[in-house]
Protein backbone atom coordinates (compact mmCIF):
# COMPACT_ATOMS: atom_id res chain seq x y z
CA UNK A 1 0.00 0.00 0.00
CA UNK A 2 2.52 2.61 0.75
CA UNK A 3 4.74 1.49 -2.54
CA UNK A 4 1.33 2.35 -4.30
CA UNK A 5 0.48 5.53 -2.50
CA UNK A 6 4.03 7.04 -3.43
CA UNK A 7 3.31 5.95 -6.57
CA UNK A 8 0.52 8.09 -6.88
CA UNK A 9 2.09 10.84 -5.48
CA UNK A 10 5.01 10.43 -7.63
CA UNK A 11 2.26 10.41 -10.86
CA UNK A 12 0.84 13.81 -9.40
CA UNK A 13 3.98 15.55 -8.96
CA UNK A 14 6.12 14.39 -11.51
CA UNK A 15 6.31 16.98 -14.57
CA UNK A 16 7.29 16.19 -17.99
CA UNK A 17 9.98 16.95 -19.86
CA UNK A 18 7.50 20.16 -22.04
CA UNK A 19 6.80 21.15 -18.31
CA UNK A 20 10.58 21.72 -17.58
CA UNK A 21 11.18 23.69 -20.88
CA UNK A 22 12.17 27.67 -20.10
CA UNK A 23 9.37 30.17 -21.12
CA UNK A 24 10.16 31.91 -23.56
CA UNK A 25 7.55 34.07 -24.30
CA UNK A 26 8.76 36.58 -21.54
CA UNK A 27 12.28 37.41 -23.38
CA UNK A 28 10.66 37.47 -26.48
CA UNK A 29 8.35 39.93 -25.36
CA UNK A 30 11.51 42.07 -23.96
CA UNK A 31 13.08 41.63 -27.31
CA UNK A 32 10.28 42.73 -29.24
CA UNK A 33 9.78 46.10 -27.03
CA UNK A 34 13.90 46.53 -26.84
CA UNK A 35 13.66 46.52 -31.16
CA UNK A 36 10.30 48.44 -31.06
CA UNK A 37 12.54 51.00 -28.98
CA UNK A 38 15.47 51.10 -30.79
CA UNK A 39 13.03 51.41 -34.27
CA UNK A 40 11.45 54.77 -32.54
CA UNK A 41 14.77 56.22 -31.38
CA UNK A 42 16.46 55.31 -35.20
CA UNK A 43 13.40 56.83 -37.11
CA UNK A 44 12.15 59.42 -34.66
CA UNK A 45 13.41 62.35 -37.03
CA UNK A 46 11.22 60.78 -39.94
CA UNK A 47 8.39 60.27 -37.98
CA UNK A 48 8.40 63.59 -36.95
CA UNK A 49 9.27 64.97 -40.40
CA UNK A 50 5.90 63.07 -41.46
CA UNK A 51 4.11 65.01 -38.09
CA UNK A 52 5.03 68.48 -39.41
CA UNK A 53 4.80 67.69 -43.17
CA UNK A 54 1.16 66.62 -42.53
CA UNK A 55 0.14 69.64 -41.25
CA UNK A 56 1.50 71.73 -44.05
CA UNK A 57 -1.89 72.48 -47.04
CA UNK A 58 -2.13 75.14 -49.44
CA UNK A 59 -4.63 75.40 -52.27
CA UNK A 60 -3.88 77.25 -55.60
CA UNK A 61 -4.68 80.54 -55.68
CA UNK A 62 -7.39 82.16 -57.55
CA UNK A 63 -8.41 85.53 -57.88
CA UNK A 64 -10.45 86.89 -54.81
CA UNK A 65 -12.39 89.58 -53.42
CA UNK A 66 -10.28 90.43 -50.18
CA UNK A 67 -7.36 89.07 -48.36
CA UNK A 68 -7.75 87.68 -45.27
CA UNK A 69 -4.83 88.01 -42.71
CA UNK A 70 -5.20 85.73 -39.80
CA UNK A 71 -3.98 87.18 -36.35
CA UNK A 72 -0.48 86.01 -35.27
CA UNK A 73 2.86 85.38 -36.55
CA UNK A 74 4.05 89.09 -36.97
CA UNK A 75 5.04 90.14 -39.78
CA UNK A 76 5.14 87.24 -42.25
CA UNK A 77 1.39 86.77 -43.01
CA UNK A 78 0.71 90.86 -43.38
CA UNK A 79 4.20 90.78 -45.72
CA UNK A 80 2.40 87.85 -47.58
CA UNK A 81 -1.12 89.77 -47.87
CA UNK A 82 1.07 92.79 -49.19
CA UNK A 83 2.70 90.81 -52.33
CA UNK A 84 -0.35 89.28 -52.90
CA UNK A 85 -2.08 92.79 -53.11
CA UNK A 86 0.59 93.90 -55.55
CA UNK A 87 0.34 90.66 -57.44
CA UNK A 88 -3.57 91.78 -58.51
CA UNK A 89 -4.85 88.86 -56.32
CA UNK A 90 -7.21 90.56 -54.43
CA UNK A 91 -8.22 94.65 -54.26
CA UNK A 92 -8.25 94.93 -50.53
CA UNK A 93 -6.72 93.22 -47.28
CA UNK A 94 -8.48 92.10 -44.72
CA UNK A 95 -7.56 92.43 -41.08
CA UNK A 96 -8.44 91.13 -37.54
CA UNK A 97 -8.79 92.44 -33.70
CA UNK A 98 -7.13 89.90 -31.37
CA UNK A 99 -8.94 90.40 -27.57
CA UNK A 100 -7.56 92.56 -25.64
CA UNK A 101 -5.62 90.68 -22.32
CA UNK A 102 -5.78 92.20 -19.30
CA UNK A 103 -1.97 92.92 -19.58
CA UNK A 104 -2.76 95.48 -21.92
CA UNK A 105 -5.37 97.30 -19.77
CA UNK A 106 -2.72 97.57 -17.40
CA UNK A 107 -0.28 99.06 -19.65
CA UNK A 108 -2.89 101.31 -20.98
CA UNK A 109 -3.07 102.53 -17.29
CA UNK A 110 0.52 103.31 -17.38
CA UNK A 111 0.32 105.69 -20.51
CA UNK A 112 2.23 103.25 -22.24
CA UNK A 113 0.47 103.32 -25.57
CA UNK A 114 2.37 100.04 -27.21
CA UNK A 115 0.69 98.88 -31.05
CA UNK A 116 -1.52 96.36 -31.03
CA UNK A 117 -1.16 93.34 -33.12
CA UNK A 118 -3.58 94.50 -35.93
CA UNK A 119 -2.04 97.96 -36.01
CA UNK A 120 1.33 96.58 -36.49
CA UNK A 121 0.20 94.39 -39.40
CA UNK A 122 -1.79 97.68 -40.46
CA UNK A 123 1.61 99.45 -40.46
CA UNK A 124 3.61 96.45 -42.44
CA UNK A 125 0.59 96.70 -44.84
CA UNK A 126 1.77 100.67 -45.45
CA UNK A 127 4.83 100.08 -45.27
CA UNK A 128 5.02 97.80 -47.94
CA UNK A 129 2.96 100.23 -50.53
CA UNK A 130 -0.68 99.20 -49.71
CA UNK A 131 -3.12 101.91 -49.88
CA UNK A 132 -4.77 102.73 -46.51
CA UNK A 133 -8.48 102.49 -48.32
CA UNK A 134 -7.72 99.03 -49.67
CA UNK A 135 -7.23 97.76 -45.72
CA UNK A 136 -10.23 96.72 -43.63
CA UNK A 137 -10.43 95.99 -40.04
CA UNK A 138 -13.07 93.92 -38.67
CA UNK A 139 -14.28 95.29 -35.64
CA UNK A 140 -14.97 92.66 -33.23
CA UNK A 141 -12.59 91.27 -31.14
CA UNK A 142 -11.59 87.71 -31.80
CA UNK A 143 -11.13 84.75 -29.50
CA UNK A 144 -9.55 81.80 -31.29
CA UNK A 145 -9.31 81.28 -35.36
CA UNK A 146 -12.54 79.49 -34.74
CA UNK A 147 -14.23 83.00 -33.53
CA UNK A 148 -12.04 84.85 -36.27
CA UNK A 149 -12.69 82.46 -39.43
CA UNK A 150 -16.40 82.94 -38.64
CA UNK A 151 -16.54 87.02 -38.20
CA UNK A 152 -14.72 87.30 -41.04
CA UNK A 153 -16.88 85.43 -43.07
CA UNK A 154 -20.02 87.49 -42.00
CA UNK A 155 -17.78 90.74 -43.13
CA UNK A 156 -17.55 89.16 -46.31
CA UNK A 157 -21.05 88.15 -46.87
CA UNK A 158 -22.16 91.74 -45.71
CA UNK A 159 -19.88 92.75 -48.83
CA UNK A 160 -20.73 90.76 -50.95
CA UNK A 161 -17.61 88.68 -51.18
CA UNK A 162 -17.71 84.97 -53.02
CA UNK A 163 -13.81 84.45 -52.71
CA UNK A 164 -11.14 85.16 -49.84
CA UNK A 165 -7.70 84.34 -49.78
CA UNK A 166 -6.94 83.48 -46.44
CA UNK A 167 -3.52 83.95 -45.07
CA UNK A 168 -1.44 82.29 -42.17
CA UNK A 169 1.27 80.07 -41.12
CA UNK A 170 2.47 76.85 -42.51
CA UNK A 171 1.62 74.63 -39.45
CA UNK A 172 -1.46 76.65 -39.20
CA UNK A 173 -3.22 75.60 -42.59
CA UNK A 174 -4.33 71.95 -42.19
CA UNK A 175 -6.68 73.38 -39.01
CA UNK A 176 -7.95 76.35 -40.77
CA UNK A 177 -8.79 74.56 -43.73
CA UNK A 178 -10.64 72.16 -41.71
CA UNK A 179 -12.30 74.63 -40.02
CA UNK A 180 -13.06 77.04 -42.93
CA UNK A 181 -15.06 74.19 -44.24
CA UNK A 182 -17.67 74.66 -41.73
CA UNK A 183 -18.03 78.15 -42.26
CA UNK A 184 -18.31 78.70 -46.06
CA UNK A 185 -21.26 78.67 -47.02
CA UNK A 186 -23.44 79.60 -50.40
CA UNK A 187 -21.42 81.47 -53.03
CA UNK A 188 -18.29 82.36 -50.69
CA UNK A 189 -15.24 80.19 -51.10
CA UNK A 190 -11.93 80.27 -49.41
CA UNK A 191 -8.58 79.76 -50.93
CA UNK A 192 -5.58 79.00 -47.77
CA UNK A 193 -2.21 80.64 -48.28
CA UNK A 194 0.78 80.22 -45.73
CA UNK A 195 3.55 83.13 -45.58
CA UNK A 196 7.02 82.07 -47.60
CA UNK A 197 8.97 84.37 -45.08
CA UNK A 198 7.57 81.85 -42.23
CA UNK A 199 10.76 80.02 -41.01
CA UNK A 200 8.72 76.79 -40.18
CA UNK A 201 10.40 73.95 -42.34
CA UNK A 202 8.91 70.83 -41.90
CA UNK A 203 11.28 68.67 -43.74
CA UNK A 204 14.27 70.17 -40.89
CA UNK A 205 14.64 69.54 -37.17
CA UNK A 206 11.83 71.92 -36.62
CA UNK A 207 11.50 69.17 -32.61
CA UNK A 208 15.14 70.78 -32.00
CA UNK A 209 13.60 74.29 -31.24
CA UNK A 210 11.39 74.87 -28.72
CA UNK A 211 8.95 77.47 -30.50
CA UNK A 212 8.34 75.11 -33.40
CA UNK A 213 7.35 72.16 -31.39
CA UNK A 214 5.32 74.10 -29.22
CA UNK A 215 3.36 75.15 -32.88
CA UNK A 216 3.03 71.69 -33.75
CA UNK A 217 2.18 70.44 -30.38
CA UNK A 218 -0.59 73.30 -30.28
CA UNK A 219 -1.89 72.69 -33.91
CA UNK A 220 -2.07 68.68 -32.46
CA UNK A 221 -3.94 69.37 -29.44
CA UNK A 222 -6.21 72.09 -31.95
CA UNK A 223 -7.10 69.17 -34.51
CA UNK A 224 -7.86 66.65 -32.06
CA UNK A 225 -10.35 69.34 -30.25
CA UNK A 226 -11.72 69.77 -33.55
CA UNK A 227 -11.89 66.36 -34.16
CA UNK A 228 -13.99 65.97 -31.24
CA UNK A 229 -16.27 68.57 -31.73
CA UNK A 230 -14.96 71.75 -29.84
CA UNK A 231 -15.25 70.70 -26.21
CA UNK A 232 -12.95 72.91 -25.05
């Protein structure tokens, strides 16, 4: 009986020879996470190359009714607008009020009358041999290129506008023709335009400086609150 009994126990116990094998799924897992590391850290600059690229539209141009110059990015886009005027694009420029920040209150409070963004671009506008009659300033004060796209296109509808070239930044132009999409509406149609003289280049380091990433992380973080339908 007890030969039989530690027979049985033997039976229970004993493993087989598969049992005894190593597992190998564990280092193959670490080897598969050490490669998909290594492939991220080799190909990171084309990856992000394909990040910036992909954010980068522009649509032909066409003659328009006005020029729209998004807020931002002093001076390229009101140097763009300016060429374009004296290119016969458009007969007139079109120009936005950012909102006013309480920082500029304040300054106001210490007589220190500094330009605001629109009357700088107003100024680059003259400077660069636009007529003052041929530059329009909406006059409500924008929030977000949301809040701008659609006051401008009410301007233009008021005036009878069916095409506006819209001016910004390189990064800026996948977003705003996403969102311009949503505003046009019957005859008026848009045409996006970024500035040459912006120093954004995609196809470069543009992660190695800290004001371009913060663009594209910005334009990101825009798109995907588009994307989800403006909750914030």
């Amino acid at each position: 009986m007890q030969s039989g009994e530690a027979a049985e126990e033997v039976g229970v116990t004993a493993r087989s020879p598969l049992d005894r094998r190593p597992r190998r799924w564990p280092w193959l897992a670490a080897l598969g996470s050490l490669v998909a590391v290594v492939a991220v850290y080799v190909g990171h600059p084309l990856l992000l190359s394909v990040l910036g690229e992909s954010l980068v539209v522009e649509q032909p141009l066409e003659k328009a009714d006005a020029i729209l110059v998004l807020s931002g990015h002093v001076p390229f886009r009101a140097m763009e607008a300016a060429a374009l005027y004296h290119q016969g694009w458009a007969p007139g420029v079109l120009l936005t009020r950012g909102l006013r920040r309480e920082g500029y209150n304040v300054l106001q409070t210490l007589d220190l009358n500094l330009l605001e963004e629109h009357e700088i671009s107003r100024q680059i506008l003259l400077r660069q041999g636009v007529p003052p009659e041929a530059i329009a300033l909406l006059d409500k004060e924008i929030v977000n290129t949301w809040d701008e796209l659609g006051t401008a296109v009410r301007w233009l509808e008021e005036h009878g506008s069916q095409r506006v070239i819209i001016v910004t930044s390189k990064s800026h132009t996948r977003r705003v023709t996403l969102m311009w999409r949503h505003w046009q509406q019957g005859a008026l149609r848009g045409v996006v335009r970024w500035a040459p003289g912006d120093p954004f280049d995609p196809r470069r380091a543009w992660w190695k400086d800290r004001g371009f990433a913060f663009s594209v992380l910005r334009e990101y973080l825009g798109l995907m609150n588009y994307w989800l339908g403006f909750p914030l």
